[in-house]
C-alpha atoms as a PDB file:
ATOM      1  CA  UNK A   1     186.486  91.940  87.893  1.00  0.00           C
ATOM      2  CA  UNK A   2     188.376  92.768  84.962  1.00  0.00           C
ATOM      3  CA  UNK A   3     191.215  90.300  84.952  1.00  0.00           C
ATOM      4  CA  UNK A   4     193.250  92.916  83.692  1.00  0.00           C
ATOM      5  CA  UNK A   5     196.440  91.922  86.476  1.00  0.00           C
ATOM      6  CA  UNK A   6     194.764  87.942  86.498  1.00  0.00           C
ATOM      7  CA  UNK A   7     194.921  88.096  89.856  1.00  0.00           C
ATOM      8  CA  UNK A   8     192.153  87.664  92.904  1.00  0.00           C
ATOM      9  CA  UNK A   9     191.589  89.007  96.184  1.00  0.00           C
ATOM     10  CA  UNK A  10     191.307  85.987  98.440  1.00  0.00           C
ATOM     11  CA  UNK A  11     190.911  85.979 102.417  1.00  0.00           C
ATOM     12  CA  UNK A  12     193.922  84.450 104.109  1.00  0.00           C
ATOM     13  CA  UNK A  13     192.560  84.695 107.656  1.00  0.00           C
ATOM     14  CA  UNK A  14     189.718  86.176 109.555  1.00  0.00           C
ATOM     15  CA  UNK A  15     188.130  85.372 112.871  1.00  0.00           C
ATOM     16  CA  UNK A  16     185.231  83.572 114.166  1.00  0.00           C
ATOM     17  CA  UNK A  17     185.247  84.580 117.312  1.00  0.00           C
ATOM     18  CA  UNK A  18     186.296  87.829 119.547  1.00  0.00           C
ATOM     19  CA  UNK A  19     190.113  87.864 120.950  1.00  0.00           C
ATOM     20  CA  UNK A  20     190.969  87.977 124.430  1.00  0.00           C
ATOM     21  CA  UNK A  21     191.031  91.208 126.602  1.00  0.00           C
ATOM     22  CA  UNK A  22     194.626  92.310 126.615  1.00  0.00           C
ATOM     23  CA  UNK A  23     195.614  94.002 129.653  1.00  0.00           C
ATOM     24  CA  UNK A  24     197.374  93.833 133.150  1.00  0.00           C
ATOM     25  CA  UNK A  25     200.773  93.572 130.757  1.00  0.00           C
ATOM     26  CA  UNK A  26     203.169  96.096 129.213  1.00  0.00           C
ATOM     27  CA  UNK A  27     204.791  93.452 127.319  1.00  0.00           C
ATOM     28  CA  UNK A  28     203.984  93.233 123.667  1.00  0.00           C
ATOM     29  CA  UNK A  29     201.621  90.774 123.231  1.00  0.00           C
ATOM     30  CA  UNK A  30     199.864  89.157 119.980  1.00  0.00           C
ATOM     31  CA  UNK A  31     195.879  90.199 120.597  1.00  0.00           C
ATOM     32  CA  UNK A  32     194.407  88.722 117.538  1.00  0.00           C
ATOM     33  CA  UNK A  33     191.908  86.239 117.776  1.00  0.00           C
ATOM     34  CA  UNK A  34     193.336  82.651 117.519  1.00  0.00           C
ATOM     35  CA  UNK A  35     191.020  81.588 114.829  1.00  0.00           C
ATOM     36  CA  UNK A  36     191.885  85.106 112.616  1.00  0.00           C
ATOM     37  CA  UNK A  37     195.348  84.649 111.055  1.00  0.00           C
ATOM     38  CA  UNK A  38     196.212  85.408 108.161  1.00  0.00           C
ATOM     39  CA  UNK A  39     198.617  82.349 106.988  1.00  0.00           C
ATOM     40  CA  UNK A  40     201.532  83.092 104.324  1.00  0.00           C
ATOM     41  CA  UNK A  41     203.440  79.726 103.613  1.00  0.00           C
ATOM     42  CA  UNK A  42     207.250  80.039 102.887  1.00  0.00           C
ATOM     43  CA  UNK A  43     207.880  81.796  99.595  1.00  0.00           C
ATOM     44  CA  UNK A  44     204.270  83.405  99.533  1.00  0.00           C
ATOM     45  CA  UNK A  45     206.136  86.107  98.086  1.00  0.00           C
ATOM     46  CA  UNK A  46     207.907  83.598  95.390  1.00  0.00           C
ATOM     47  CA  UNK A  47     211.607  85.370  93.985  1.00  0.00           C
ATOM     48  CA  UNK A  48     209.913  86.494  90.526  1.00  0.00           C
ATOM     49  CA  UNK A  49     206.556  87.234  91.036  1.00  0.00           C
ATOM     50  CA  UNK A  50     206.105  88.609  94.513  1.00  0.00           C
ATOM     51  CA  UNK A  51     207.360  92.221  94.260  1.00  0.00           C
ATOM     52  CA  UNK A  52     204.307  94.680  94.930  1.00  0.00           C
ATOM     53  CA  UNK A  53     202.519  91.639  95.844  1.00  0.00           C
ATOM     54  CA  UNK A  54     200.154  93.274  98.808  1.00  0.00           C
ATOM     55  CA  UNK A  55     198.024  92.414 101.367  1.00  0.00           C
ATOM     56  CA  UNK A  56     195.551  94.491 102.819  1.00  0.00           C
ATOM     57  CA  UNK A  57     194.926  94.219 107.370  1.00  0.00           C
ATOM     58  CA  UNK A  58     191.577  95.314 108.753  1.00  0.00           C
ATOM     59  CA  UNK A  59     191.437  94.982 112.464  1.00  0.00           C
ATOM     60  CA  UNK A  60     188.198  96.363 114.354  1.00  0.00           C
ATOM     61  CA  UNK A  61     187.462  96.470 118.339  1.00  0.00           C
ATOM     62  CA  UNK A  62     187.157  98.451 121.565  1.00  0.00           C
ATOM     63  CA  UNK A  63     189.595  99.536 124.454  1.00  0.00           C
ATOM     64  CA  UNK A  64     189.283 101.032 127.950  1.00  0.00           C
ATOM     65  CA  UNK A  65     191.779 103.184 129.877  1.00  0.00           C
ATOM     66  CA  UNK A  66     192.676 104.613 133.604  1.00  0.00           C
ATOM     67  CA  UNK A  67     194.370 107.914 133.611  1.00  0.00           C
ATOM     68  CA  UNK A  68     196.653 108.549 130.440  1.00  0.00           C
ATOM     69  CA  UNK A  69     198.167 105.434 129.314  1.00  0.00           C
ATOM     70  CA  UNK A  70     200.213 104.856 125.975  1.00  0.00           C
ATOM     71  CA  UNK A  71     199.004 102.339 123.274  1.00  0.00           C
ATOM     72  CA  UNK A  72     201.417 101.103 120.550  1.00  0.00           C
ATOM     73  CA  UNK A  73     199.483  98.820 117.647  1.00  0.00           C
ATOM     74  CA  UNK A  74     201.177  96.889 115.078  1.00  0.00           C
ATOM     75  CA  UNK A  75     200.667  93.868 112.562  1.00  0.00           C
ATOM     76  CA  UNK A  76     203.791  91.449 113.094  1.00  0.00           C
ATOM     77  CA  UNK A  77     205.173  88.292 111.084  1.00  0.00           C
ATOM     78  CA  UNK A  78     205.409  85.792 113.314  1.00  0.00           C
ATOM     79  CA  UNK A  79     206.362  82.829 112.888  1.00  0.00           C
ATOM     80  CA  UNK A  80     204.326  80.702 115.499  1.00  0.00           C
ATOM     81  CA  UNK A  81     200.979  81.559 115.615  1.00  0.00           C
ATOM     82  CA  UNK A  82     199.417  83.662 118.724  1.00  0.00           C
ATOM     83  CA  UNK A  83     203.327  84.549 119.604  1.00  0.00           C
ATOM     84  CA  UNK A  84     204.624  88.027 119.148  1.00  0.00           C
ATOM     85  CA  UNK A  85     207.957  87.887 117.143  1.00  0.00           C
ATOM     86  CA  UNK A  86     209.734  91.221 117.442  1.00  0.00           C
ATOM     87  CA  UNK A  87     211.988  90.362 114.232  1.00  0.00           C
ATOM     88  CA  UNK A  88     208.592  90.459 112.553  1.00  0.00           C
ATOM     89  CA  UNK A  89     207.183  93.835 113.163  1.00  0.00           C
ATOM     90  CA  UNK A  90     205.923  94.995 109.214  1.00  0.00           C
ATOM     91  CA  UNK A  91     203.850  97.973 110.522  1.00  0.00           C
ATOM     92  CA  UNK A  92     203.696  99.700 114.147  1.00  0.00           C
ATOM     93  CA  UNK A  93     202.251 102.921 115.772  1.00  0.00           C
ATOM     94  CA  UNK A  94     205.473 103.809 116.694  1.00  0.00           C
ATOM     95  CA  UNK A  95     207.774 102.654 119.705  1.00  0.00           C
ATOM     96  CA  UNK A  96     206.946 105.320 122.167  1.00  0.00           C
ATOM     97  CA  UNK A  97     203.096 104.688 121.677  1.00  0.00           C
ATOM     98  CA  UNK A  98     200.002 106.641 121.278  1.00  0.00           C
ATOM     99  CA  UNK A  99     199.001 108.468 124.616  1.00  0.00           C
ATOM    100  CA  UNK A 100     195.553 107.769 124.965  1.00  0.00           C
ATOM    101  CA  UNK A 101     192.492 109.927 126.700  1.00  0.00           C
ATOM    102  CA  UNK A 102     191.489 109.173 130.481  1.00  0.00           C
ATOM    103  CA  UNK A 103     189.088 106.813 131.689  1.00  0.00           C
ATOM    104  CA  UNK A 104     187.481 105.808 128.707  1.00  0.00           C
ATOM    105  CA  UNK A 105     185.048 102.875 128.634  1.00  0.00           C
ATOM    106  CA  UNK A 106     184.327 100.571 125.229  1.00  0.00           C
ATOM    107  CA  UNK A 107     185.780 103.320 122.556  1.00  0.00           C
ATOM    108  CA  UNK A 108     185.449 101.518 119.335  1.00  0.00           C
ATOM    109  CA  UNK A 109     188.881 101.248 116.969  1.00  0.00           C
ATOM    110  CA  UNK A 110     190.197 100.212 113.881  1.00  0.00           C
ATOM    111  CA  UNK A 111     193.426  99.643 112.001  1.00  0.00           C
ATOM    112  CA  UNK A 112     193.992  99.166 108.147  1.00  0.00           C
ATOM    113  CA  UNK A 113     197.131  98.456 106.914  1.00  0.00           C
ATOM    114  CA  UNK A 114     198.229  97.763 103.391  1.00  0.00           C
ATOM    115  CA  UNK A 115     201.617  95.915 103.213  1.00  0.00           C
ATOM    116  CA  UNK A 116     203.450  95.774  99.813  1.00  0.00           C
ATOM    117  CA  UNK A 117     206.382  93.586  99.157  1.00  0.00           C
ATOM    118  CA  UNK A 118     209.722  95.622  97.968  1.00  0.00           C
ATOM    119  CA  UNK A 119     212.032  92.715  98.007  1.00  0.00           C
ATOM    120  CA  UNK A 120     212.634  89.139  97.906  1.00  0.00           C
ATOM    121  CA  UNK A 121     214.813  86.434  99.567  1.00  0.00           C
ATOM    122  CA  UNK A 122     216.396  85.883 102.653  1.00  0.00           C
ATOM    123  CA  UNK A 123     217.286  89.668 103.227  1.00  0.00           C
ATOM    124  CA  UNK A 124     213.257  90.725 101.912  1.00  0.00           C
ATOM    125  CA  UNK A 125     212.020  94.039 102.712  1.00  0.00           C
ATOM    126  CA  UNK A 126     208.307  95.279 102.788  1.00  0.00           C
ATOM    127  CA  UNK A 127     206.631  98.982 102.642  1.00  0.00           C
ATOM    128  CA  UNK A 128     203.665  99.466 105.329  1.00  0.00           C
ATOM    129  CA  UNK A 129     201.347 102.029 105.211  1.00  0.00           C
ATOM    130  CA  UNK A 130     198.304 102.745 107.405  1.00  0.00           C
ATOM    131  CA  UNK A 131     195.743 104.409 109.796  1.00  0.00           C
ATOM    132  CA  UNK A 132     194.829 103.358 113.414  1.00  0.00           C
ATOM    133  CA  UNK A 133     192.021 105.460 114.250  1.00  0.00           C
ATOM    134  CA  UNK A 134     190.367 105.519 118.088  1.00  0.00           C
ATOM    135  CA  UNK A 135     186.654 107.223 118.714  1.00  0.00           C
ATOM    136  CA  UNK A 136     185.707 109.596 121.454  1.00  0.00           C
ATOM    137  CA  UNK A 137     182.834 107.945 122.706  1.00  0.00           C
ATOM    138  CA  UNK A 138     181.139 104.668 122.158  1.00  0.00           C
ATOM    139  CA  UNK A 139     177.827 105.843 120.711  1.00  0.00           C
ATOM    140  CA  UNK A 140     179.345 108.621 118.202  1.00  0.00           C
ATOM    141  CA  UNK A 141     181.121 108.427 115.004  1.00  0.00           C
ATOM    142  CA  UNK A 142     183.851 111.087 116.145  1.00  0.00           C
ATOM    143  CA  UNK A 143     187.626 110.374 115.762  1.00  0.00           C
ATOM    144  CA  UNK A 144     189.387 111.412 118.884  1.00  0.00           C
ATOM    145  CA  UNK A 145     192.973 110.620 117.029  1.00  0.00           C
ATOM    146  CA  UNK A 146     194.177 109.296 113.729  1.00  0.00           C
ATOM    147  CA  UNK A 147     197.681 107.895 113.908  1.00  0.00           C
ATOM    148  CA  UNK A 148     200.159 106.124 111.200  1.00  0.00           C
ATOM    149  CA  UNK A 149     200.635 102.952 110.995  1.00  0.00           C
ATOM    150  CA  UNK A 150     203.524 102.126 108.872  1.00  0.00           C
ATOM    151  CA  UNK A 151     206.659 100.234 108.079  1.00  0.00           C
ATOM    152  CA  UNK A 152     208.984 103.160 109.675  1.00  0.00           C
ATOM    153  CA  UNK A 153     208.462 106.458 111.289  1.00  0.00           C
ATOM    154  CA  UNK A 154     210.107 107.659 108.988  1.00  0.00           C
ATOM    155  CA  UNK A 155     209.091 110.726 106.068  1.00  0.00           C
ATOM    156  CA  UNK A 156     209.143 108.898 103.169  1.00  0.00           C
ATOM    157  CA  UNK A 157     208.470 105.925 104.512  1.00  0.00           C
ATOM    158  CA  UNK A 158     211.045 103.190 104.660  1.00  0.00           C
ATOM    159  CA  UNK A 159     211.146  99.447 104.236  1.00  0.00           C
ATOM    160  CA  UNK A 160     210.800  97.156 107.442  1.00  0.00           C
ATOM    161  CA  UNK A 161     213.235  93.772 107.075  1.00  0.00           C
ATOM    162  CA  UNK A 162     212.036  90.269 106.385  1.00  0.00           C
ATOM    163  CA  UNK A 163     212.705  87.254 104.930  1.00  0.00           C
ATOM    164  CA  UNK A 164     210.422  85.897 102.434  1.00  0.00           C
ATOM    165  CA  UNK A 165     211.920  82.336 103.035  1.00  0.00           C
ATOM    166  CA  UNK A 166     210.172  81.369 105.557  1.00  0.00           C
ATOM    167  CA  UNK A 167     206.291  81.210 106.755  1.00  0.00           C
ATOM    168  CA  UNK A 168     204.372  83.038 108.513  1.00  0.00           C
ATOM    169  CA  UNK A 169     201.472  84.289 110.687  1.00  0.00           C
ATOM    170  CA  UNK A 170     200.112  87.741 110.352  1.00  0.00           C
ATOM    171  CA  UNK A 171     199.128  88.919 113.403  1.00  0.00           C
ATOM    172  CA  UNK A 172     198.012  92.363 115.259  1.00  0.00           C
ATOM    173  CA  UNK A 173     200.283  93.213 118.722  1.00  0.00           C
ATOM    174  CA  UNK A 174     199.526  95.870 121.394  1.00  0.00           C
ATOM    175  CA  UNK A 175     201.392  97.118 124.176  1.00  0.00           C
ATOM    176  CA  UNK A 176     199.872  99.042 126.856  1.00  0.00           C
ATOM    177  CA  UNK A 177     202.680 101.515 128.247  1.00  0.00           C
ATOM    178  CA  UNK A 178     200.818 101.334 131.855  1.00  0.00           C
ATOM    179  CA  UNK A 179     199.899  97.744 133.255  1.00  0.00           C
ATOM    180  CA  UNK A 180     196.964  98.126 134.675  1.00  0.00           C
ATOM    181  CA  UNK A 181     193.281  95.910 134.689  1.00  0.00           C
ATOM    182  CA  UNK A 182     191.489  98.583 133.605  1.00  0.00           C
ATOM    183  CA  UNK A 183     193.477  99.590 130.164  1.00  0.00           C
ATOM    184  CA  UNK A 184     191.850  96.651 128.192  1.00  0.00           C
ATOM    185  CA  UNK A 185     192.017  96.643 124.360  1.00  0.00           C
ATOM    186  CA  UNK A 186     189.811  93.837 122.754  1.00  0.00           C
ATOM    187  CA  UNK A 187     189.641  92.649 119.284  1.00  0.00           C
ATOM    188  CA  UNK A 188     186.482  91.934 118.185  1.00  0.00           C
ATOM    189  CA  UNK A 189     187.206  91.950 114.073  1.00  0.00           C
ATOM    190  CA  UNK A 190     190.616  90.669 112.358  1.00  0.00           C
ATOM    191  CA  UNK A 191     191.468  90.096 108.721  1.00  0.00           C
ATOM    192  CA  UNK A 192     194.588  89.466 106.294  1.00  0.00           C
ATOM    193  CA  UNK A 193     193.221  89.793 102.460  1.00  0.00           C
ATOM    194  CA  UNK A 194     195.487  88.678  99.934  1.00  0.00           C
ATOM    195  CA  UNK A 195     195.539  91.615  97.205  1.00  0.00           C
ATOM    196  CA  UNK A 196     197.371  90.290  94.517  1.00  0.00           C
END
């Protein structure tokens, strides 16, 4: 390292064990593993210091579908750990979701997000930015889709709302457009590194 910002990279959560299959549900759901998140106490991003401060979310697993379900993925705030907090949402696929291929069976995935504090306070903002990518097969290295991840849908991107005030949980959420027991998204790899 060079020192030259005198800051670290340090690992603020990661798992120890696989989370549970998510399916049966079209309800937006927290799927990372209980033991993977990524803890930031109230004021992590302190008033003078925590403008650009980043962290970086790496999330790694596989899913399965029936017929041609949609998938939206997403890294929330929340404020209670393994709950979803929709005031939280700092990146998402998108609200109408990613329409996934038929009857697939194990397809590896993987998110990483890098989310940058813009603002500070009670009335905080923070810019997301971000690729979920989902294979074609289980045994090959070929992307079926690439999709942004990010604070808005929005070209430039645009800030998501959140208080810095108060502590949280960084989490991953799904939401299956199509309950059914057969679209099944596990997460077998989850961590929140503390960039700066």
């Amino acid at each position: 390292m060079s020192w030259t910002t005198g800051t670290q990279t340090e690992c603020l959560g990661a798992n120890s064990a696989n989370g549970s299959a998510y399916n049966t549900s079209t309800s937006a759901t927290c799927v990372s593993p209980a033991t993977g998140a990524g803890y930031c106490p109230a004021n992590f991003w302190l008033p003078s210091y925590g403008i650009s401060k980043s962290l970086l979310v790496k999330a790694y697993g596989v899913l399965s579908t029936t017929a041609t379900p949609t998938l939206v993925l997403g890294v929330s705030a929340n404020t209670t750990q393994g709950t979803y907090n929709s005031s939280g949402i700092l990146a998402t696929t998108g609200s109408g979701g990613v329409t996934m291929s038929s009857s697939v069976s194990n397809v590896p995935w993987q998110l990483e997000v890098i989310i940058s504090n813009v603002t500070t306070g009670s009335s905080g903002t923070f810019l997301a930015d971000g690729m979920v990518t989902i294979y074609n097969a289980v045994t090959t290295a070929t992307a079926w889709g690439g999709y942004r991840c990010s604070s808005s849908a929005a070209n430039p991107n645009t800030a998501a709302s959140l208080s810095t005030q108060s502590a949280y949980y960084i989490e991953l959420f799904a939401t299956w457009g199509t309950s059914s027991s057969s679209n099944t998204l596990t997460v077998y790899s989850y961590t929140v590194l503390g960039l700066n």
